[in-house]
PDB file of N, CA and C in Angstrom:
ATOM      1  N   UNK A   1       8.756  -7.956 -19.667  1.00  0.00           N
ATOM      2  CA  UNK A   1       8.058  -6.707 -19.940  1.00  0.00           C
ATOM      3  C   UNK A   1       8.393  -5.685 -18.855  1.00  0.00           C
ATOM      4  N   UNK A   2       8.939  -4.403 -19.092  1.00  0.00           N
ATOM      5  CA  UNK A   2       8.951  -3.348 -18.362  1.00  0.00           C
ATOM      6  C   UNK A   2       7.837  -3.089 -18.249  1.00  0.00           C
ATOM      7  N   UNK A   3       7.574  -3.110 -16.243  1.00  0.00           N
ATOM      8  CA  UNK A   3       6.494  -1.944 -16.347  1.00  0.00           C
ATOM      9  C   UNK A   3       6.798  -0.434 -16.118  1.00  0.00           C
ATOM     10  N   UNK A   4       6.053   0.495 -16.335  1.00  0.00           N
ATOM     11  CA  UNK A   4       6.309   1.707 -16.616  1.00  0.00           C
ATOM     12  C   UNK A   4       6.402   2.483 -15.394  1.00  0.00           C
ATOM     13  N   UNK A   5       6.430   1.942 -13.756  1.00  0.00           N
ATOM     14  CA  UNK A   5       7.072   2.601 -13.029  1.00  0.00           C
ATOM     15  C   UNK A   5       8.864   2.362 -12.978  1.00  0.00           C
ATOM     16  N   UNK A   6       9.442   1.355 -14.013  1.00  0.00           N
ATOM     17  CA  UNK A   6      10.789   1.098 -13.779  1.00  0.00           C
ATOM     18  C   UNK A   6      11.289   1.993 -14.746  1.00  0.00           C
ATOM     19  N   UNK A   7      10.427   2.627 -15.663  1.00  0.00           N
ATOM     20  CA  UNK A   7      11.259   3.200 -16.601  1.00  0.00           C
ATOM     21  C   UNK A   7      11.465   4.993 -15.828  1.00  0.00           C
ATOM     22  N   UNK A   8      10.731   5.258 -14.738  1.00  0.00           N
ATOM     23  CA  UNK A   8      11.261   6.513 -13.510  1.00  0.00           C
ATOM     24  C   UNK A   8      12.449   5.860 -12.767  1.00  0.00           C
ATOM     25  N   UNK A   9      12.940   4.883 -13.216  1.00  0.00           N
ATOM     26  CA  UNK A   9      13.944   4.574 -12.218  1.00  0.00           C
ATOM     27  C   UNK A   9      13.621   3.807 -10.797  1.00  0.00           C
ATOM     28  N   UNK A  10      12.493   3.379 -10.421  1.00  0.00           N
ATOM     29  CA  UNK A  10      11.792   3.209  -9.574  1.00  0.00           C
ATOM     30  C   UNK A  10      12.382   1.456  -9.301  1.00  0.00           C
ATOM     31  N   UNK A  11      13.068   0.569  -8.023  1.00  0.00           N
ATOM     32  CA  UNK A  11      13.500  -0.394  -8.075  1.00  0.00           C
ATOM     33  C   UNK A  11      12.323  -1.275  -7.535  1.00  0.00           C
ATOM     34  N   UNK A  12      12.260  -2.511  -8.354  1.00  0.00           N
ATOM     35  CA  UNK A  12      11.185  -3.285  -8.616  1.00  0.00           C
ATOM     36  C   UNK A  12      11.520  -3.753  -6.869  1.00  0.00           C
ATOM     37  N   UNK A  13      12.630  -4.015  -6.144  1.00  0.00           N
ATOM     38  CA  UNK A  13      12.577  -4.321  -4.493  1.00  0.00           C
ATOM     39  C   UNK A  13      11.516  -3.156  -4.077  1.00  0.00           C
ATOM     40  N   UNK A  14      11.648  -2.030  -4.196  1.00  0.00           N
ATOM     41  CA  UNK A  14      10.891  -1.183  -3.715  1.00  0.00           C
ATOM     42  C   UNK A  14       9.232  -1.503  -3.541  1.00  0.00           C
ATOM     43  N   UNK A  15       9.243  -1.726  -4.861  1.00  0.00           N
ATOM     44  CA  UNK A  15       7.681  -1.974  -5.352  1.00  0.00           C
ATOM     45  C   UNK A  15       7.128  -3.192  -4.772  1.00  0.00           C
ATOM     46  N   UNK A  16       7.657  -3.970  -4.769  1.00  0.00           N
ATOM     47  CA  UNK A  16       7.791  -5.575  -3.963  1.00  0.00           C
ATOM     48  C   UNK A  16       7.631  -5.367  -2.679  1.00  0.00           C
ATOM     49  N   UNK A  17       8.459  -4.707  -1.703  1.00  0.00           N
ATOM     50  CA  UNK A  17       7.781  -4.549  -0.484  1.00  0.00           C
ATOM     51  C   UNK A  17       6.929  -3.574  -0.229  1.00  0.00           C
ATOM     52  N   UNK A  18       6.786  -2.418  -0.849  1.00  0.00           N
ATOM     53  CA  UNK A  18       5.515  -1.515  -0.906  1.00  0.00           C
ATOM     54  C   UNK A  18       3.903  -2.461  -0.855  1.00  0.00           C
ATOM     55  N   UNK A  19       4.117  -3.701  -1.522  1.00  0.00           N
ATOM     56  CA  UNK A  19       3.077  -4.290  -2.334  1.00  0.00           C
ATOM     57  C   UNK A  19       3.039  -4.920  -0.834  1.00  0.00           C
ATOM     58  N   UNK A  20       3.966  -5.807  -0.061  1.00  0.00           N
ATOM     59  CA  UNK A  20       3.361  -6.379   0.754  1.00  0.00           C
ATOM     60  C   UNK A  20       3.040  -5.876   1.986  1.00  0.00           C
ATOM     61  N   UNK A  21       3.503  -4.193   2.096  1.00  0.00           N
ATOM     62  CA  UNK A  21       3.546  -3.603   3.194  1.00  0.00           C
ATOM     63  C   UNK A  21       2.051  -3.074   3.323  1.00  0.00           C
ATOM     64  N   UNK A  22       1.000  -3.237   1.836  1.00  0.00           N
ATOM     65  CA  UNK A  22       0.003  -2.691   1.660  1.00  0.00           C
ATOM     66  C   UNK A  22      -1.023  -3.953   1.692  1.00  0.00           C
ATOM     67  N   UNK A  23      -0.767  -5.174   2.147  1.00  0.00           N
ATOM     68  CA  UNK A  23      -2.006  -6.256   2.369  1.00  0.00           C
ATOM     69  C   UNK A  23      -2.126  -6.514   3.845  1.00  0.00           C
ATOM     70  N   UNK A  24      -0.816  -5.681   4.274  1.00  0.00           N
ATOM     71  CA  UNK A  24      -1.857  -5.125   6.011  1.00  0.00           C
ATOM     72  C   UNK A  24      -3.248  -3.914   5.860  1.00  0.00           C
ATOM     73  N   UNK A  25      -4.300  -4.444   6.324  1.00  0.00           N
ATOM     74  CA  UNK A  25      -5.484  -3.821   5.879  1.00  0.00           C
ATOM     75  C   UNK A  25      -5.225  -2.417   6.854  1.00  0.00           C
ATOM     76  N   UNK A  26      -4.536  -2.207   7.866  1.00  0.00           N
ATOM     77  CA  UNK A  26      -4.712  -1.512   9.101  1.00  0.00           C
ATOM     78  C   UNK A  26      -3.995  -0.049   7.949  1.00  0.00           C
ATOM     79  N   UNK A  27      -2.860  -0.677   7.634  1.00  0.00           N
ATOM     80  CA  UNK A  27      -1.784   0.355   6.443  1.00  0.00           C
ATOM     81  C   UNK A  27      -2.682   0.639   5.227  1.00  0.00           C
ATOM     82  N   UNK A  28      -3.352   0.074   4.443  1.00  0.00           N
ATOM     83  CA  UNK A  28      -4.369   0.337   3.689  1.00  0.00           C
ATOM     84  C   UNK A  28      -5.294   1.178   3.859  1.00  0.00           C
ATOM     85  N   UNK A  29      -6.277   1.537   4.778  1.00  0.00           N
ATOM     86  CA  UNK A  29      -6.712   2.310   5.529  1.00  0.00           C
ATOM     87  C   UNK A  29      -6.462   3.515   5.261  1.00  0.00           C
ATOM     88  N   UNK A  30      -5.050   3.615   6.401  1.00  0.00           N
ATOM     89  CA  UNK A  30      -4.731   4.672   6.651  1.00  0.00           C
ATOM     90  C   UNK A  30      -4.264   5.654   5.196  1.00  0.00           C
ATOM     91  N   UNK A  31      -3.935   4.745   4.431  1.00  0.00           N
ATOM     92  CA  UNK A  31      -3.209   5.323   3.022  1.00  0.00           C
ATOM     93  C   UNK A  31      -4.555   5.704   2.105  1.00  0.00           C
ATOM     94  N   UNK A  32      -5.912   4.687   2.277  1.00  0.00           N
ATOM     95  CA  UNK A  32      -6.821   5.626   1.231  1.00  0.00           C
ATOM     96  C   UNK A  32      -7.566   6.382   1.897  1.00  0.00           C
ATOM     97  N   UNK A  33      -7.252   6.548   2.892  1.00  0.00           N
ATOM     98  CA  UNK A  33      -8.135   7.861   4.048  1.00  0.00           C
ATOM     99  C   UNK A  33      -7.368   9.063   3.653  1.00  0.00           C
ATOM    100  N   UNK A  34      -6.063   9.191   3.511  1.00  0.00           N
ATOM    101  CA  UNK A  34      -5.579  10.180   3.154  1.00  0.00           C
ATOM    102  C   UNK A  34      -6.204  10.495   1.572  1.00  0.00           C
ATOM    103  N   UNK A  35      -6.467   9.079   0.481  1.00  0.00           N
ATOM    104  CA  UNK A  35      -6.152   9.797  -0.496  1.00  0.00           C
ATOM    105  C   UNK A  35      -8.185  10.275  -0.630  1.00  0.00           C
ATOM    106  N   UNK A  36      -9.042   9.914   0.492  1.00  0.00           N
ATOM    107  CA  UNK A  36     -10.162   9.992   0.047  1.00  0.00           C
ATOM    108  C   UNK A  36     -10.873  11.916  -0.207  1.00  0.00           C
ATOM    109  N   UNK A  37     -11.433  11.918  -1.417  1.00  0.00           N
ATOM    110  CA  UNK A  37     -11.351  13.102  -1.994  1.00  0.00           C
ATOM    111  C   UNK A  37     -10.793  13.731  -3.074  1.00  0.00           C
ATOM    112  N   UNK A  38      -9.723  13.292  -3.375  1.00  0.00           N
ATOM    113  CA  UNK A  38      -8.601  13.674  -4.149  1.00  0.00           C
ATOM    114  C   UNK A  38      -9.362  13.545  -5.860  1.00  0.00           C
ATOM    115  N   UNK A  39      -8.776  14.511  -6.129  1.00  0.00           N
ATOM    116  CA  UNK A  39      -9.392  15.100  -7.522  1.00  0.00           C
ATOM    117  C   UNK A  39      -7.852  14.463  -8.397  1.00  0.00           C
ATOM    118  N   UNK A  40      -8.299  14.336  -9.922  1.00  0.00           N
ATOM    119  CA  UNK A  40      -7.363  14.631 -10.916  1.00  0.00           C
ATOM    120  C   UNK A  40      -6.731  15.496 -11.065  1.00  0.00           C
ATOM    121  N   UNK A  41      -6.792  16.841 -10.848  1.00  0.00           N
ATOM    122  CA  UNK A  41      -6.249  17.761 -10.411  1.00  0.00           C
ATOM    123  C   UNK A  41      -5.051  17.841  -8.980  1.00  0.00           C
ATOM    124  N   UNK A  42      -5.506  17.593  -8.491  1.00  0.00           N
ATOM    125  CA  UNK A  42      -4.357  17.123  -6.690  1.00  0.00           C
ATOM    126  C   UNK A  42      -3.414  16.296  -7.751  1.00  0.00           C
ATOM    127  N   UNK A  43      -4.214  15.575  -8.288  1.00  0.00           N
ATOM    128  CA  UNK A  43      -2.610  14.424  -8.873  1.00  0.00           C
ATOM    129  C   UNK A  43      -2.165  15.004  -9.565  1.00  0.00           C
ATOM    130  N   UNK A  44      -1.969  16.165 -10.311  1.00  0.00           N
ATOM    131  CA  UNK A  44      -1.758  17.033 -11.073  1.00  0.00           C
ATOM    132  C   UNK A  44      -0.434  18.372 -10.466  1.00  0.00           C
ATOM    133  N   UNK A  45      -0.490  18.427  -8.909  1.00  0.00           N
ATOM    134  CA  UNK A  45      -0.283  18.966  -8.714  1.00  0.00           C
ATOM    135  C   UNK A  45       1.155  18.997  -7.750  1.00  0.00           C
ATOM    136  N   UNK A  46       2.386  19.098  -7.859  1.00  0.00           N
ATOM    137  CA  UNK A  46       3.469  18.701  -7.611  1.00  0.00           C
ATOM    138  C   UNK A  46       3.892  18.578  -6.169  1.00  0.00           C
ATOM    139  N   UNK A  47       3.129  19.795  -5.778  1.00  0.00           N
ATOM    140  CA  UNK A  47       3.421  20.019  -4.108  1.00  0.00           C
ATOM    141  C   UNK A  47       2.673  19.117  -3.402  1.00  0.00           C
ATOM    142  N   UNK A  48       1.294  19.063  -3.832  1.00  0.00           N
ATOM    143  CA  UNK A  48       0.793  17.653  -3.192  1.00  0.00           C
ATOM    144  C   UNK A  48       1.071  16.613  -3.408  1.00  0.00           C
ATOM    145  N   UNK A  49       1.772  15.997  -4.481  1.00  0.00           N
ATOM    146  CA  UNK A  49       1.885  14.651  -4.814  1.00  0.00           C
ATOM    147  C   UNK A  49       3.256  14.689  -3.765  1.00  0.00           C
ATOM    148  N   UNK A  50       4.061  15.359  -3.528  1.00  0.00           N
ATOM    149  CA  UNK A  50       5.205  15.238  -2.877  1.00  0.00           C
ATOM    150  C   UNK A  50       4.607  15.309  -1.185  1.00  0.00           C
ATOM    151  N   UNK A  51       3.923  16.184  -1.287  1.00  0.00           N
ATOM    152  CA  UNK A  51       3.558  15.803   0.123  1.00  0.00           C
ATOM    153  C   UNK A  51       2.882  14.400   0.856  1.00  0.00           C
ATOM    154  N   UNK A  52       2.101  13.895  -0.353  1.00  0.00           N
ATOM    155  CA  UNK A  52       1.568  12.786   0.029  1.00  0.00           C
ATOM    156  C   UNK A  52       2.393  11.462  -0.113  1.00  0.00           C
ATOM    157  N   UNK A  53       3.877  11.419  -0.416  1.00  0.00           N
ATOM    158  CA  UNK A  53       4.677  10.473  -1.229  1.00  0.00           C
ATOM    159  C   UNK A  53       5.392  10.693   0.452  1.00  0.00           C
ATOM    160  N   UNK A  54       5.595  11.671   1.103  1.00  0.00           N
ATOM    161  CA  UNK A  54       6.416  11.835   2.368  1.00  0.00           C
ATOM    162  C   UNK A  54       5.251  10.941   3.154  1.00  0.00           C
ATOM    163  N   UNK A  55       4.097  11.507   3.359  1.00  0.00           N
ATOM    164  CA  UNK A  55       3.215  11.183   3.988  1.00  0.00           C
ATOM    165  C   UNK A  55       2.963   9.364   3.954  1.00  0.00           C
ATOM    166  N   UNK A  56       2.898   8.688   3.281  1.00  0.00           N
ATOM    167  CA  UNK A  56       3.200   7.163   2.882  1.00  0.00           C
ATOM    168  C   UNK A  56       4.425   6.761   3.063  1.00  0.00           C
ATOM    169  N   UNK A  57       5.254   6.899   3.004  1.00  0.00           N
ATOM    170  CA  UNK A  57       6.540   6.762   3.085  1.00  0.00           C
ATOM    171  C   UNK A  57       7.174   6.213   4.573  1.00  0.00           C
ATOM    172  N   UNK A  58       5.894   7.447   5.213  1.00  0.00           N
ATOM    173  CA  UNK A  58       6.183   7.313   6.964  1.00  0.00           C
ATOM    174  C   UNK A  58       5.327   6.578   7.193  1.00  0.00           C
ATOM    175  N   UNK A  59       4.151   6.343   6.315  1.00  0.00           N
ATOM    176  CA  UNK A  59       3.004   5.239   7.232  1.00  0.00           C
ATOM    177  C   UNK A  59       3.639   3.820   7.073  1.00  0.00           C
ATOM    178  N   UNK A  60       4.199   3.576   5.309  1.00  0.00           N
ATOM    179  CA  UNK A  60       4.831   2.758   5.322  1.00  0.00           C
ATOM    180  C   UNK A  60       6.463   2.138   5.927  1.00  0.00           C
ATOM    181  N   UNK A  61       6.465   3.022   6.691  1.00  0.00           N
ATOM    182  CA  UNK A  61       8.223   3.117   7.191  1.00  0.00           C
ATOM    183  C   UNK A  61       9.056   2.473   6.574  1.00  0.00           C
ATOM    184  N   UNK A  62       9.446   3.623   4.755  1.00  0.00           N
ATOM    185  CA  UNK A  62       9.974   3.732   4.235  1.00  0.00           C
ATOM    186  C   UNK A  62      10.928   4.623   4.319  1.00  0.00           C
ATOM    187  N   UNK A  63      12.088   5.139   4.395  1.00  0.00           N
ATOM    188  CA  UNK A  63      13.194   5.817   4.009  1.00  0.00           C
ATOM    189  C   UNK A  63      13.368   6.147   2.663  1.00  0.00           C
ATOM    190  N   UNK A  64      13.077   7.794   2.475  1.00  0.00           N
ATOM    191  CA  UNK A  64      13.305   7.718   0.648  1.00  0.00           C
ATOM    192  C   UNK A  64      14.091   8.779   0.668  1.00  0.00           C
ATOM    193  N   UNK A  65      14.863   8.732  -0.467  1.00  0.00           N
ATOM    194  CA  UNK A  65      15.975   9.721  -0.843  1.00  0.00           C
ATOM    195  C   UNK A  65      15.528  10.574  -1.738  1.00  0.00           C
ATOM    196  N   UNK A  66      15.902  11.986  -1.715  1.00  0.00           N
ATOM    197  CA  UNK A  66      15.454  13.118  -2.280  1.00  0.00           C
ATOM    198  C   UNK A  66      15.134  12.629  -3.883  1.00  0.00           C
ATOM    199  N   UNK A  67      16.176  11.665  -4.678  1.00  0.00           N
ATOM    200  CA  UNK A  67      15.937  11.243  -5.879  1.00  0.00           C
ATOM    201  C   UNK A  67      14.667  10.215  -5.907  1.00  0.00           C
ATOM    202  N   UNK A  68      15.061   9.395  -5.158  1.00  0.00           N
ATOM    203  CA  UNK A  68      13.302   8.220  -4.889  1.00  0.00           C
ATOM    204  C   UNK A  68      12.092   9.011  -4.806  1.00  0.00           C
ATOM    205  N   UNK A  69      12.025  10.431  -4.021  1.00  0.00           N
ATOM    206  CA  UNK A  69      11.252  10.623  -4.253  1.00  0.00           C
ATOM    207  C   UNK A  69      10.737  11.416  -5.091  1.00  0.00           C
ATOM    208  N   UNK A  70      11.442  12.140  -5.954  1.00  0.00           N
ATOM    209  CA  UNK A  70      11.598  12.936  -7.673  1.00  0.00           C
ATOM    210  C   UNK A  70      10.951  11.535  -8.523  1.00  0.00           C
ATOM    211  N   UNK A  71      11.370  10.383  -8.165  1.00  0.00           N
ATOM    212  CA  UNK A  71      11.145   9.210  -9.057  1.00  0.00           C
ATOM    213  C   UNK A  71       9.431   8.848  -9.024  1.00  0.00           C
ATOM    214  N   UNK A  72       9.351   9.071  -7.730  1.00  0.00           N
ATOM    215  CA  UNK A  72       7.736   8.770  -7.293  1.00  0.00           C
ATOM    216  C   UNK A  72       6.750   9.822  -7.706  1.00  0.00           C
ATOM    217  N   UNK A  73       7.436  10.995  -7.403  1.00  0.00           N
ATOM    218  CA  UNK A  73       6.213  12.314  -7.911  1.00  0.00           C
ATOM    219  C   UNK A  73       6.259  12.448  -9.487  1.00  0.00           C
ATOM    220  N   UNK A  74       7.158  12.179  -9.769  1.00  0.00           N
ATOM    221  CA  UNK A  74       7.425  12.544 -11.434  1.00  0.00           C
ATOM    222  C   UNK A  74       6.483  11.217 -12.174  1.00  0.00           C
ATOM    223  N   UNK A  75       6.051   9.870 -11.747  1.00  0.00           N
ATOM    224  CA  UNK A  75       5.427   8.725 -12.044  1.00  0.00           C
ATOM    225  C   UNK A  75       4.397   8.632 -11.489  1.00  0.00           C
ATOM    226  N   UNK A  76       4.139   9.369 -10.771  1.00  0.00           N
ATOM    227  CA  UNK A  76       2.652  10.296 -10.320  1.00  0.00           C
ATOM    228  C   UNK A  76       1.710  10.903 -11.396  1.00  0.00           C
ATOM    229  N   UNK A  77       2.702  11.503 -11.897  1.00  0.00           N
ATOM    230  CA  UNK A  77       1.351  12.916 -12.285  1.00  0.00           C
ATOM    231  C   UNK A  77       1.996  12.365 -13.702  1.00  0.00           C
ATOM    232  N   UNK A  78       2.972  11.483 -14.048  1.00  0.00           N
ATOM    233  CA  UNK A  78       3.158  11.545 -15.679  1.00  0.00           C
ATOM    234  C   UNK A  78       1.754  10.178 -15.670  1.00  0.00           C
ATOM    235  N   UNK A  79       1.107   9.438 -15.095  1.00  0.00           N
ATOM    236  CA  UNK A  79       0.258   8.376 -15.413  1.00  0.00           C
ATOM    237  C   UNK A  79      -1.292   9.178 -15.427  1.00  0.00           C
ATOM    238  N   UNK A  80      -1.498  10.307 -15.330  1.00  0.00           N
ATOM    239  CA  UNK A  80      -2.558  11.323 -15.242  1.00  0.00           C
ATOM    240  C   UNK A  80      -3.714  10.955 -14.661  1.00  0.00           C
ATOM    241  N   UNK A  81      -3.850  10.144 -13.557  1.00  0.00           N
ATOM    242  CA  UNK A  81      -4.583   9.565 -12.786  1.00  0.00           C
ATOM    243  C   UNK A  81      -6.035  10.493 -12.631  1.00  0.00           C
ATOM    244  N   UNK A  82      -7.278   9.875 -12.908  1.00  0.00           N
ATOM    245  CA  UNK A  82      -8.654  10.281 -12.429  1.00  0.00           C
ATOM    246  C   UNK A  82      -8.951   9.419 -11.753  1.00  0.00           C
ATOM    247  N   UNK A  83      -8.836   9.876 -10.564  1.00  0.00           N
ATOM    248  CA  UNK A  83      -9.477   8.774  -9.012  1.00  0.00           C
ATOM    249  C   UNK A  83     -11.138   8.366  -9.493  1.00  0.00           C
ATOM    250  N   UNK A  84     -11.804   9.020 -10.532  1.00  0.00           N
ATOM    251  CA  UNK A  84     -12.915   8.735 -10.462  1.00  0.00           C
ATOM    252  C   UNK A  84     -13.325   8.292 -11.754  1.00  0.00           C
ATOM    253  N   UNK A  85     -12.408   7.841 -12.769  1.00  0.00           N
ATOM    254  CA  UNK A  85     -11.915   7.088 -13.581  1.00  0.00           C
ATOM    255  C   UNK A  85     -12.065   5.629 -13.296  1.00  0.00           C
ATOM    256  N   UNK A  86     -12.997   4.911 -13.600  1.00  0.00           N
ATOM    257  CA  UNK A  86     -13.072   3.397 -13.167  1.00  0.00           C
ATOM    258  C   UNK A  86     -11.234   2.704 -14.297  1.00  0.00           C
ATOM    259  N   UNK A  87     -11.592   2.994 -15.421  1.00  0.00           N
ATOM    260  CA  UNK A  87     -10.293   2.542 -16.212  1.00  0.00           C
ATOM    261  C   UNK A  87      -8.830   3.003 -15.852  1.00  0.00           C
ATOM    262  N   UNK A  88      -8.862   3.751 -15.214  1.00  0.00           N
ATOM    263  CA  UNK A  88      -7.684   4.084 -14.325  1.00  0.00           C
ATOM    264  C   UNK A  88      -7.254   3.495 -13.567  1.00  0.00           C
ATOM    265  N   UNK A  89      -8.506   3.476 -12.411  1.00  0.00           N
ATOM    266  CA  UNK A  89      -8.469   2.610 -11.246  1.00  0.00           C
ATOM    267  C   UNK A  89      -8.159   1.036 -11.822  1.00  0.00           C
ATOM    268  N   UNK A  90      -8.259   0.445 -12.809  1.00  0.00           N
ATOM    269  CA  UNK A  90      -7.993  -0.647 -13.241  1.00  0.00           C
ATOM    270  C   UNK A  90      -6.387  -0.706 -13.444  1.00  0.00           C
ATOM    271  N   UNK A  91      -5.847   0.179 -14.432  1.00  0.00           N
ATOM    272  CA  UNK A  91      -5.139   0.303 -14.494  1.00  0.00           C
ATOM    273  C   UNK A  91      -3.773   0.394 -14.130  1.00  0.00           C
ATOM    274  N   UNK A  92      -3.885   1.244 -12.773  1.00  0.00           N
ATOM    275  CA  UNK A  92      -3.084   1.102 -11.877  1.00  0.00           C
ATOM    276  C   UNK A  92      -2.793  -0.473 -11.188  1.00  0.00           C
ATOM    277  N   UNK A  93      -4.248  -0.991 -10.817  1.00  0.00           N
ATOM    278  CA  UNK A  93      -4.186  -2.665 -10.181  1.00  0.00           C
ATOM    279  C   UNK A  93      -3.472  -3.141 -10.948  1.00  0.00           C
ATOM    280  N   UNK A  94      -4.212  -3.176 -12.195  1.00  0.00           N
ATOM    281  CA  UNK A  94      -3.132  -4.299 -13.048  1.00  0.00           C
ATOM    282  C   UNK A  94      -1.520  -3.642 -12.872  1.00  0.00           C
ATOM    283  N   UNK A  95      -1.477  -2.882 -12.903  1.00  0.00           N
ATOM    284  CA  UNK A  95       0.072  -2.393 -13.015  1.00  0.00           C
ATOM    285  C   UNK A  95       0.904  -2.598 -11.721  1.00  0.00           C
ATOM    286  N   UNK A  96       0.270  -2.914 -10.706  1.00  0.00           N
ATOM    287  CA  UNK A  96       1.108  -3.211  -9.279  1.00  0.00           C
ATOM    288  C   UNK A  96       0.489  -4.489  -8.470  1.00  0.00           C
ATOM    289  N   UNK A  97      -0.643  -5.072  -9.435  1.00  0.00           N
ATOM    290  CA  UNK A  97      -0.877  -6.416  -8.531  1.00  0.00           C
ATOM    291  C   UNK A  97      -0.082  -8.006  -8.221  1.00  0.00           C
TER     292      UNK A  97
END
C-alpha cells in the first residue's frame, strides 16, 4: 500500500529516520512547541509551512533540497490538517506510526 506522503515524491528512508529522530522526547518537544497554537489556517498557508519545514529540518539535522522541500510543503497543506481536529490528529499517527 502507498502511503500518500510517497505519492509527493517523499523517500520512505526519509520518513524512516524522521520517525526515529522523533522518539527522542528532547526533539519532540522542541518540534510541538513550535507547532503549539497553530491554526488550520497556518497549515494553509505556504510561507509558513515552508518556514516551519526549514525550522525542523535543523532541529532534526536534516539537509533538504529545494525540491524535498516543495515535496514537504506541497504534502502539508494538500492533507488540510485541523490541529484541533481529533480525526486528523489520528490520522496523521496512523499515517507515520
Amino acid at each position: 500500500m502507498t502511503q500518500s506522503w510517497q505519492k509527493f515524491g517523499i523517500k520512505a528512508e526519509f520518513v524512516e529516520r524522521v520517525k526515529l529522530k522523533m522518539k527522542n522526547q528532547a526533539t519532540k518537544e522542541r518540534i510541538k512547541d513550535l507547532l503549539d497554537g497553530v491554526t488550520k489556517y497556518d497549515l494553509q498557508d505556504r510561507a509558513k509551512v515552508r518556514r516551519w519545514v526549514k525550522q525542523f529540518a535543523k532541529i532534526l539535522n536534516e539537509t533538504l533540497t529545494e525540491t524535498q522541500e516543495d515535496q514537504l510543503v506541497n504534502f502539508i497543506i494538500a492533507q488540510k490538517i485541523d490541529p484541533n481536529n481529533m480525526l486528523h490528529l489520528i490520522k496523521l499517527y496512523t499515517m507515520f506510526r
